[in-house]
Protein backbone atom coordinates (compact mmCIF):
# COMPACT_ATOMS: atom_id res chain seq x y z
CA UNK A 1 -119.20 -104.31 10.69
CA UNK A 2 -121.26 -104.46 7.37
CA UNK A 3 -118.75 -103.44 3.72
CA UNK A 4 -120.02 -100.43 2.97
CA UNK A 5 -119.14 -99.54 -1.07
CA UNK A 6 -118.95 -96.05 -1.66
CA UNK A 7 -119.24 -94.70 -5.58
CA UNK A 8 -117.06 -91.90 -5.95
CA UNK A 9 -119.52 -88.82 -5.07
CA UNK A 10 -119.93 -90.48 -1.49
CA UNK A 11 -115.74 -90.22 -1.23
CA UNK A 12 -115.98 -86.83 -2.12
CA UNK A 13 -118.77 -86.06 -0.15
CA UNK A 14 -116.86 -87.70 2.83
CA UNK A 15 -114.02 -86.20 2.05
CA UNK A 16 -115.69 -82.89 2.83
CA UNK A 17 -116.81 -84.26 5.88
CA UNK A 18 -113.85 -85.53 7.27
CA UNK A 19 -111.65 -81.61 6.34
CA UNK A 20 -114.67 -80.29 8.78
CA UNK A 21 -113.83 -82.81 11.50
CA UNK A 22 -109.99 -83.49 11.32
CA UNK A 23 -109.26 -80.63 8.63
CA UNK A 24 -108.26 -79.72 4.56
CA UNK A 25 -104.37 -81.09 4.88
CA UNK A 26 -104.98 -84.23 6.91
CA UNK A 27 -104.02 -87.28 5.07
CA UNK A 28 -107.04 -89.03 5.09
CA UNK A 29 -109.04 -86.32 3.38
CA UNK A 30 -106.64 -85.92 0.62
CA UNK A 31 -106.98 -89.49 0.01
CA UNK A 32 -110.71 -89.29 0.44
CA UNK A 33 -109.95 -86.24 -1.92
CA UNK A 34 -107.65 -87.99 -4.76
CA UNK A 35 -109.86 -91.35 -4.60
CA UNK A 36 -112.87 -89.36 -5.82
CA UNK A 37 -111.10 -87.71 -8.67
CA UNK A 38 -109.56 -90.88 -9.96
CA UNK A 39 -111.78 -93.59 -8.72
CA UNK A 40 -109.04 -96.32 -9.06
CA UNK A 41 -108.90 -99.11 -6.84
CA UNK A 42 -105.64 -97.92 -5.32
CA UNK A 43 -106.71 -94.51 -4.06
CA UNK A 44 -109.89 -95.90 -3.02
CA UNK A 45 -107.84 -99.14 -1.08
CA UNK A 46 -106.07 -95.83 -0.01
CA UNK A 47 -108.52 -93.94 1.31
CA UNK A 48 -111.10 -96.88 2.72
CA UNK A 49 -107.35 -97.71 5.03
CA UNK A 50 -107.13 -94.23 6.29
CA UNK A 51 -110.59 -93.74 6.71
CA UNK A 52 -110.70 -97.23 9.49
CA UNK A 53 -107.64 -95.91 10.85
CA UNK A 54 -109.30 -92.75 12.29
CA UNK A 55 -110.72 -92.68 15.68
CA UNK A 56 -113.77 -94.31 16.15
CA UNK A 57 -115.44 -90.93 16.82
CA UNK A 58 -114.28 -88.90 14.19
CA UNK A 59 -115.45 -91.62 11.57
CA UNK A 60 -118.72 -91.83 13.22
CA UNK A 61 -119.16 -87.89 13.17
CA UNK A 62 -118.14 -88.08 9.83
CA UNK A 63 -120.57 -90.57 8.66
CA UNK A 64 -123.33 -88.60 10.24
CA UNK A 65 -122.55 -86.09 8.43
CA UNK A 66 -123.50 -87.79 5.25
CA UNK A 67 -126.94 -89.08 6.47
CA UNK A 68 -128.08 -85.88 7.58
């Protein structure tokens, strides 16, 4: 699979993407969530690690949500 960088309005957009799919208290989009409000490396390392972790469908329907 190709890195894909996101800049910190993508995590937030896919944070709202991922509370439609898997919902606003689960811990991959608060960490989506605090990674585009600080933008450190941490949150982000954070967030990018919960984000694989999902199931391969949920991050899929996520990222279609942000091309569409």
């Amino acid at each position: 699979m190709e890195e894909v960088k996101f800049d910190r309005d993508a995590m937030g957009r896919l944070a709202k993407a991922v509370a439609f799919i898997c919902g606003p208290d689960h811990p991959t989009t608060l960490a989506l969530k605090a990674a585009a409000e600080s933008g450190s490396e941490k949150d982000i390392a954070k967030a990018r690690k919960l984000f694989l972790g999902m199931k391969p469908g949920d991050r899929r329907a996520a990222l279609t949500m942000l091309a569409d």
